[in-house]
PDB file of N, CA and C in Angstrom:
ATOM      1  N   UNK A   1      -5.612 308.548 -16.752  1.00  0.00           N
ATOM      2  CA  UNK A   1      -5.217 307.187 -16.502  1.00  0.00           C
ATOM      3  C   UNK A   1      -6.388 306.363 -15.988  1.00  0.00           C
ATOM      4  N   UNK A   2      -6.825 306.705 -14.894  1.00  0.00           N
ATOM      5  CA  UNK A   2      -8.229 306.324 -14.679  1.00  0.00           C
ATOM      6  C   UNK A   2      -9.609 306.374 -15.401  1.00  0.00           C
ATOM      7  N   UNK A   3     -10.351 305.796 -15.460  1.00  0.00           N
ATOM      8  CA  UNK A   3     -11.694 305.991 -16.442  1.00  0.00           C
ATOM      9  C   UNK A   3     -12.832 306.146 -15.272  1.00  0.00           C
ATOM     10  N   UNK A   4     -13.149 307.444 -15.322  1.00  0.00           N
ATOM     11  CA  UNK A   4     -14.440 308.187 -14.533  1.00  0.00           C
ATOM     12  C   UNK A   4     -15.632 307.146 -14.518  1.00  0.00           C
ATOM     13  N   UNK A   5     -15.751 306.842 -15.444  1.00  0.00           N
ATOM     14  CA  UNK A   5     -16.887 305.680 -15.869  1.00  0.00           C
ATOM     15  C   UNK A   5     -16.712 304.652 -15.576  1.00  0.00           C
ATOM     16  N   UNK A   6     -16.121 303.804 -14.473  1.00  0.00           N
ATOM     17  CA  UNK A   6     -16.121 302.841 -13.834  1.00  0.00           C
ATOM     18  C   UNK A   6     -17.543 301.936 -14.149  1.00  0.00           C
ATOM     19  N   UNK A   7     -18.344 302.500 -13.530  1.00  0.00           N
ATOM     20  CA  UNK A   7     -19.750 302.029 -13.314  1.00  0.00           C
ATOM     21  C   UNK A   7     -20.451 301.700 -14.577  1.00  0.00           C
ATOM     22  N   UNK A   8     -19.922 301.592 -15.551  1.00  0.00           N
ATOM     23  CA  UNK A   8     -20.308 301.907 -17.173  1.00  0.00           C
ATOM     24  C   UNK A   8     -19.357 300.644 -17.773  1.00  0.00           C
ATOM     25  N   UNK A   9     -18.487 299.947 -17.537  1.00  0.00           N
ATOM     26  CA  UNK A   9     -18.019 299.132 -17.623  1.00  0.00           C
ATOM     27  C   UNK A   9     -17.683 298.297 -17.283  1.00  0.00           C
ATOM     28  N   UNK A  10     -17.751 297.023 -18.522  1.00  0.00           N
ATOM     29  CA  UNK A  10     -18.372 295.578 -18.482  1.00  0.00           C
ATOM     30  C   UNK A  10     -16.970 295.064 -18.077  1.00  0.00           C
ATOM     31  N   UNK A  11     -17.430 293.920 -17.323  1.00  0.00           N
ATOM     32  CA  UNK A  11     -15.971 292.919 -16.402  1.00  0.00           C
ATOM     33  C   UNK A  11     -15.104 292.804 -17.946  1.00  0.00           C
ATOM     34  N   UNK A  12     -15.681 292.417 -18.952  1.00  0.00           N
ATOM     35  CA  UNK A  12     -14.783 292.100 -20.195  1.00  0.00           C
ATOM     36  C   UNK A  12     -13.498 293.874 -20.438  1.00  0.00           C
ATOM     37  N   UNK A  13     -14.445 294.519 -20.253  1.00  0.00           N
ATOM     38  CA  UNK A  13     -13.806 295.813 -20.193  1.00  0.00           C
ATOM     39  C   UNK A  13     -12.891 296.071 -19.012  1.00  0.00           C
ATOM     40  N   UNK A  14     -12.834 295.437 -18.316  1.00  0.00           N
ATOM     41  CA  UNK A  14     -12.106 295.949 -17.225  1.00  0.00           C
ATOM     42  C   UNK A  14     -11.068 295.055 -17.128  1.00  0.00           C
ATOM     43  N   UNK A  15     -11.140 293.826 -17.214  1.00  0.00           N
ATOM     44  CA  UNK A  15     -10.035 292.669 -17.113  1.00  0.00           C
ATOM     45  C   UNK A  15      -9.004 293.295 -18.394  1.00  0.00           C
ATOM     46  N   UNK A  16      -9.740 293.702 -19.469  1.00  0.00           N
ATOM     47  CA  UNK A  16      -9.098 293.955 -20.681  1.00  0.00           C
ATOM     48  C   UNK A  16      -7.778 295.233 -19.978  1.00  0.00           C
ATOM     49  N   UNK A  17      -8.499 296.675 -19.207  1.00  0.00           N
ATOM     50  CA  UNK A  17      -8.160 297.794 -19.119  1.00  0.00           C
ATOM     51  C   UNK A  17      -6.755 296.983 -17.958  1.00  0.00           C
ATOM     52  N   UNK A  18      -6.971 296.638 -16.981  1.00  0.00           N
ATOM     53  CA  UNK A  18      -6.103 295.982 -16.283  1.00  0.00           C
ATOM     54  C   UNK A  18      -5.048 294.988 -17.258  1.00  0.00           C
ATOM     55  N   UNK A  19      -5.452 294.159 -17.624  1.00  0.00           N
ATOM     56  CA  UNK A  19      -4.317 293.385 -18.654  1.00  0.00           C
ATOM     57  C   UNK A  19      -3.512 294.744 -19.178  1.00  0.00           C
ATOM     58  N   UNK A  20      -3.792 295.411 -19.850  1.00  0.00           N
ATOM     59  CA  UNK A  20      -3.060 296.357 -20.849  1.00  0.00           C
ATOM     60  C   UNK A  20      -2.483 297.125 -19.595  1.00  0.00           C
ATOM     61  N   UNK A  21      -2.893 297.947 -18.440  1.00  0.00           N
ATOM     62  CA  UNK A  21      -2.029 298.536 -17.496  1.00  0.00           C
ATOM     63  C   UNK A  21      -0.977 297.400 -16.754  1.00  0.00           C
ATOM     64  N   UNK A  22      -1.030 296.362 -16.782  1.00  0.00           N
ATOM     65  CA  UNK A  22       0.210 295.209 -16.327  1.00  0.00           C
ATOM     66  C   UNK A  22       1.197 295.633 -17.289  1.00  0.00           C
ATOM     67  N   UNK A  23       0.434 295.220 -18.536  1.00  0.00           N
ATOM     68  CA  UNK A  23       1.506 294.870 -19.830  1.00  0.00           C
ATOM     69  C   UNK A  23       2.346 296.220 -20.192  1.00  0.00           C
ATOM     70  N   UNK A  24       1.597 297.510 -19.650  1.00  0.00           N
ATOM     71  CA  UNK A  24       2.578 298.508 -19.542  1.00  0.00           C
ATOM     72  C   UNK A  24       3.646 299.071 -18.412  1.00  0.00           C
ATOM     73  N   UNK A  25       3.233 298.292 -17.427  1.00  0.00           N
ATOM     74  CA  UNK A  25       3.935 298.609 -16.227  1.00  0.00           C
ATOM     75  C   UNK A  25       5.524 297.320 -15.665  1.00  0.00           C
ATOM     76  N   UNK A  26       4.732 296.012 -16.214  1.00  0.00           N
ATOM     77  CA  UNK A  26       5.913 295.660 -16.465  1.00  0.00           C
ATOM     78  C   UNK A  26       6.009 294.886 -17.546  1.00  0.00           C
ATOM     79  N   UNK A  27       6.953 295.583 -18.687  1.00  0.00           N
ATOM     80  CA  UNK A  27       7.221 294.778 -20.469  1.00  0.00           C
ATOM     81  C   UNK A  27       8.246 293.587 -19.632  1.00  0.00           C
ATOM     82  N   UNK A  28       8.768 293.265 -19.379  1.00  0.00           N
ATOM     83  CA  UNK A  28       9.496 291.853 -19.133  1.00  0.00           C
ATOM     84  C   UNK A  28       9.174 290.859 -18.902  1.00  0.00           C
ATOM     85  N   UNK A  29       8.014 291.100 -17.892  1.00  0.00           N
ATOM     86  CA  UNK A  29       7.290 290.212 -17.401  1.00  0.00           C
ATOM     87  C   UNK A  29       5.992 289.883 -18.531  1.00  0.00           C
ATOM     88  N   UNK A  30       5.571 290.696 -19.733  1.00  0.00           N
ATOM     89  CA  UNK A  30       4.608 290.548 -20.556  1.00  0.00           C
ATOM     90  C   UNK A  30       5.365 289.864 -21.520  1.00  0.00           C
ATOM     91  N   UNK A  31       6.645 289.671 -21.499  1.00  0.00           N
ATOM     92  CA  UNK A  31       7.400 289.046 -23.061  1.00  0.00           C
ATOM     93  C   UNK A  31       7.173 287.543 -22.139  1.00  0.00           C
ATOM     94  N   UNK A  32       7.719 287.055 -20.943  1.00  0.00           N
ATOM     95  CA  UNK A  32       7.189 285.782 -20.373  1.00  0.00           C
ATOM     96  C   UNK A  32       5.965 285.193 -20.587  1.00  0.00           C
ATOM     97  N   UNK A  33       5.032 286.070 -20.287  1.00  0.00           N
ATOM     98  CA  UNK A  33       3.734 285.542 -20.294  1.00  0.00           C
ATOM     99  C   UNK A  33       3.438 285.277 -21.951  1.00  0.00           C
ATOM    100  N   UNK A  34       3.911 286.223 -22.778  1.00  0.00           N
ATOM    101  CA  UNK A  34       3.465 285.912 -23.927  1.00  0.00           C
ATOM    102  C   UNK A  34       4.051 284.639 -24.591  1.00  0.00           C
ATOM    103  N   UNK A  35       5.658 284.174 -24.240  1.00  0.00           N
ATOM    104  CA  UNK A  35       6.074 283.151 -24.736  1.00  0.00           C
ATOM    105  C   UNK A  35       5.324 282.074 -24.098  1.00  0.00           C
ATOM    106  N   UNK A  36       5.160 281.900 -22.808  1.00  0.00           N
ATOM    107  CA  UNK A  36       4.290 281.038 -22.226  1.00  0.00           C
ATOM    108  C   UNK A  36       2.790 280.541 -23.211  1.00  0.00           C
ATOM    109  N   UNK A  37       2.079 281.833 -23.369  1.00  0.00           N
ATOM    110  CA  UNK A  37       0.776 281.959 -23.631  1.00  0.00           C
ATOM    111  C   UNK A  37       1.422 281.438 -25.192  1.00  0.00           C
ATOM    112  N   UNK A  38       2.193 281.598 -25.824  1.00  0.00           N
ATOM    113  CA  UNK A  38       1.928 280.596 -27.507  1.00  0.00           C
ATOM    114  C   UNK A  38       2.233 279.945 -27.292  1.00  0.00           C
ATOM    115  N   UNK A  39       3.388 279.047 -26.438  1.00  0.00           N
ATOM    116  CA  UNK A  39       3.436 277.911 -26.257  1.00  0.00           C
ATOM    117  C   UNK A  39       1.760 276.844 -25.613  1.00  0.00           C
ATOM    118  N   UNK A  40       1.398 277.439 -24.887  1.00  0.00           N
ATOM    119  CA  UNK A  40       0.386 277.100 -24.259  1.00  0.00           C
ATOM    120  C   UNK A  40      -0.873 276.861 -24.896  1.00  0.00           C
ATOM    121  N   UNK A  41      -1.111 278.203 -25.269  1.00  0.00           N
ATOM    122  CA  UNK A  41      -2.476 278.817 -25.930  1.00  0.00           C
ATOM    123  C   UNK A  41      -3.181 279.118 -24.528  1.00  0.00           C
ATOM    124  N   UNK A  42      -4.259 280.599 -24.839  1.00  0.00           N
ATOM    125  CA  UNK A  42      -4.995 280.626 -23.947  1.00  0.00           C
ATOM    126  C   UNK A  42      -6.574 280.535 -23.975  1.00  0.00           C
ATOM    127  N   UNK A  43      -7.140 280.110 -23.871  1.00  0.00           N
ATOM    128  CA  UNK A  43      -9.039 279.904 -23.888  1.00  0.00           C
ATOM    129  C   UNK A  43      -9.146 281.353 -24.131  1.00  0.00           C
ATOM    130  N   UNK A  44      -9.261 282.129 -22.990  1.00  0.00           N
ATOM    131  CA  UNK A  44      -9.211 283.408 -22.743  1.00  0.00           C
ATOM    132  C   UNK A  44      -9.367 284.521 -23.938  1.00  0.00           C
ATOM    133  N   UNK A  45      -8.633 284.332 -24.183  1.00  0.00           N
ATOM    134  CA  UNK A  45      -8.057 284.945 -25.645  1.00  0.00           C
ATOM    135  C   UNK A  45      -8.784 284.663 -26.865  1.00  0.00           C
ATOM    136  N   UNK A  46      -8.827 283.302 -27.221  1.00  0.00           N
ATOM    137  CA  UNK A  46     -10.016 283.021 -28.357  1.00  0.00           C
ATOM    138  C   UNK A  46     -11.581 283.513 -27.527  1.00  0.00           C
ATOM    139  N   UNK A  47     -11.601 282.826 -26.597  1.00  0.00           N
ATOM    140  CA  UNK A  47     -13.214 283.122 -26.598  1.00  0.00           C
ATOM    141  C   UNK A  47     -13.495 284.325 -25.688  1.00  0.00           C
ATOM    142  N   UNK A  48     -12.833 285.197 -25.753  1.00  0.00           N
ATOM    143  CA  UNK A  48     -12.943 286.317 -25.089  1.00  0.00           C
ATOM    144  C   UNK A  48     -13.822 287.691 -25.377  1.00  0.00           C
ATOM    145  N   UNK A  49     -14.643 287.593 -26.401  1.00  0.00           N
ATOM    146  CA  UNK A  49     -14.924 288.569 -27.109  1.00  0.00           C
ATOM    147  C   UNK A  49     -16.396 287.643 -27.551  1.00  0.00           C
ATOM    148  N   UNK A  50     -16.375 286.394 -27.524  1.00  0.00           N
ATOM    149  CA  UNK A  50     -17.797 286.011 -27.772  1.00  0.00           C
ATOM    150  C   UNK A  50     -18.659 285.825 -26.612  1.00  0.00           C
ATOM    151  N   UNK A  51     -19.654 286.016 -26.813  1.00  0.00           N
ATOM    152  CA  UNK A  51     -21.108 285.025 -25.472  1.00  0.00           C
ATOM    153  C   UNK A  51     -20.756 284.160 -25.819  1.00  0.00           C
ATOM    154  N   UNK A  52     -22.045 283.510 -24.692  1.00  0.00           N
ATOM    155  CA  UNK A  52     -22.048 282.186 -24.477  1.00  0.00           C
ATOM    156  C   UNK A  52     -22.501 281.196 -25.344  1.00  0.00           C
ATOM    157  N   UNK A  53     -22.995 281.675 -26.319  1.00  0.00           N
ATOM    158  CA  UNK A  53     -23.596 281.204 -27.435  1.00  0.00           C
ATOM    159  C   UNK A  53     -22.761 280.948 -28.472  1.00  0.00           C
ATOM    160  N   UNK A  54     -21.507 281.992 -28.879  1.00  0.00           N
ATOM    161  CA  UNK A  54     -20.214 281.611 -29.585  1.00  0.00           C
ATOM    162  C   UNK A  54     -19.637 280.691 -29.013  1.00  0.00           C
ATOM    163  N   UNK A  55     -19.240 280.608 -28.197  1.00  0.00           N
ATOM    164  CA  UNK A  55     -18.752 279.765 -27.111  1.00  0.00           C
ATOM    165  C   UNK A  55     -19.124 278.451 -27.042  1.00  0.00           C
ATOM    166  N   UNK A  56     -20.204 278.363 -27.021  1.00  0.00           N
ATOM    167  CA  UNK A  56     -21.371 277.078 -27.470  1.00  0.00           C
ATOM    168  C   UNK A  56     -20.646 276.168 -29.245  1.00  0.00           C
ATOM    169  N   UNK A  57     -20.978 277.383 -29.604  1.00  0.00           N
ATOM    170  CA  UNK A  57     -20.974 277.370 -30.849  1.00  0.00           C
ATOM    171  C   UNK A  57     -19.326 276.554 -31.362  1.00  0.00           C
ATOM    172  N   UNK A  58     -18.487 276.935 -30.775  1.00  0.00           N
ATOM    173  CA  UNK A  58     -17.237 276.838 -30.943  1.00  0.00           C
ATOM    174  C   UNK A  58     -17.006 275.551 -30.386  1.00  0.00           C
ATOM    175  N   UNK A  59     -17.336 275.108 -29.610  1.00  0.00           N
ATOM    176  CA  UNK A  59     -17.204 273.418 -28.528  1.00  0.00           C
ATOM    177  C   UNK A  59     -17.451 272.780 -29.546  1.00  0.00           C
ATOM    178  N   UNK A  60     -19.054 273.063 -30.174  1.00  0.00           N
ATOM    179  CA  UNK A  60     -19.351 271.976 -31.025  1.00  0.00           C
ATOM    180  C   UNK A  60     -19.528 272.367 -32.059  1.00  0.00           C
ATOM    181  N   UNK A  61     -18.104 272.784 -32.664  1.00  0.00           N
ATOM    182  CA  UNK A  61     -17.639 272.605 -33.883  1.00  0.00           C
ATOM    183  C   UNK A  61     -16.511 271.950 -33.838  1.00  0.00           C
ATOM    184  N   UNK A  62     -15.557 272.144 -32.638  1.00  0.00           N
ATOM    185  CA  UNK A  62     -14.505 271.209 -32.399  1.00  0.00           C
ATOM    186  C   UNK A  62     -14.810 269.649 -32.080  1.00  0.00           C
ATOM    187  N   UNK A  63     -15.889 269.477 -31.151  1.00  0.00           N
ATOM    188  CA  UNK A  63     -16.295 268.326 -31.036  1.00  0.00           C
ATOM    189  C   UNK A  63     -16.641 267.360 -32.261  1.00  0.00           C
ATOM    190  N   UNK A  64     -17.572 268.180 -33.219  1.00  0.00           N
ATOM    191  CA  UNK A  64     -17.730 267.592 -34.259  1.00  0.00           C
ATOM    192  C   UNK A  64     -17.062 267.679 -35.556  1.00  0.00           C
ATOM    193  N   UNK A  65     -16.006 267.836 -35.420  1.00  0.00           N
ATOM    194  CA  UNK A  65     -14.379 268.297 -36.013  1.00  0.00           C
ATOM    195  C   UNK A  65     -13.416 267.077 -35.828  1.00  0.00           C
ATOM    196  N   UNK A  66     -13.941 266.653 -34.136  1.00  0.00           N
ATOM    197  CA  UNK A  66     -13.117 265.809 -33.685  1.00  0.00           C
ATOM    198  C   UNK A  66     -13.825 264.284 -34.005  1.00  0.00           C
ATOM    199  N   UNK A  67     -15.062 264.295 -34.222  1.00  0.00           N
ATOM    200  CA  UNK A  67     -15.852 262.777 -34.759  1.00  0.00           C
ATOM    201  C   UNK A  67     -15.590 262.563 -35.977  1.00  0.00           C
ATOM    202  N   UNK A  68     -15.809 263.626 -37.003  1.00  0.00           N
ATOM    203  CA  UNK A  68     -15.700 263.396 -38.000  1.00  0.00           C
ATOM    204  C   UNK A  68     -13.746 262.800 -38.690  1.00  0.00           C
ATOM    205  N   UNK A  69     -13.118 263.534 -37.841  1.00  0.00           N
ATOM    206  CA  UNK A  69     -11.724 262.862 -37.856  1.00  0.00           C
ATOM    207  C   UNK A  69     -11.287 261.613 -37.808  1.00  0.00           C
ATOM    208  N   UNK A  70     -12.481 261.199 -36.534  1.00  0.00           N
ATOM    209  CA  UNK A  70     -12.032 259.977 -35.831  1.00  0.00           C
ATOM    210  C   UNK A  70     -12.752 259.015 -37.318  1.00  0.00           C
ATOM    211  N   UNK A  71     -14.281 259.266 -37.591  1.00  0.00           N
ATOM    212  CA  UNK A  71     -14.368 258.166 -38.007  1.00  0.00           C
ATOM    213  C   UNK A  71     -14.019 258.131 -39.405  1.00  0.00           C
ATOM    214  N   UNK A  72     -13.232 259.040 -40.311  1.00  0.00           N
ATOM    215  CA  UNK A  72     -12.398 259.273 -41.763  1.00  0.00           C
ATOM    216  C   UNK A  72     -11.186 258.654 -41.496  1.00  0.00           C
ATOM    217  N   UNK A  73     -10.467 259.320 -40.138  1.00  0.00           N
ATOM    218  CA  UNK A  73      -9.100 258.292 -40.114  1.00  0.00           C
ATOM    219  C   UNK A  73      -8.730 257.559 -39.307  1.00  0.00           C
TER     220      UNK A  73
END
């Protein structure tokens, strides 16, 4: 249940290992959060798996997603 290798793993790895031990300890409370979380959407979740550079990357494509909208319609 525990991972010996603590020291070997990245905060992304660990928030992840914790999320998944919630979501198994209590399912009721993970069907809430999840209806919440599509209603919502979470940052988290999309940019969770990229650097800071995806991340970057992703702002300003929306940003310039969002000019090009504005000045077509």
């Amino acid at each position: 249940m525990f991972n010996l290798n603590n020291h070997d793993e990245t905060p992304e790895e660990k928030r992840e290992r914790i999320r998944q031990s919630e979501l198994k300890n209590n399912p009721t409370g993970s069907l809430q959060d999840s209806l919440n979380r599509g209603s919502n959407g979470n940052l988290n979740d999309l940019t969770g798996g990229m650097g800071w550079k995806g991340t970057g990357v992703l702002i300003v494509v929306l940003i310039g997603g969002f000019v090009l909208y504005k000045l077509i319609f």
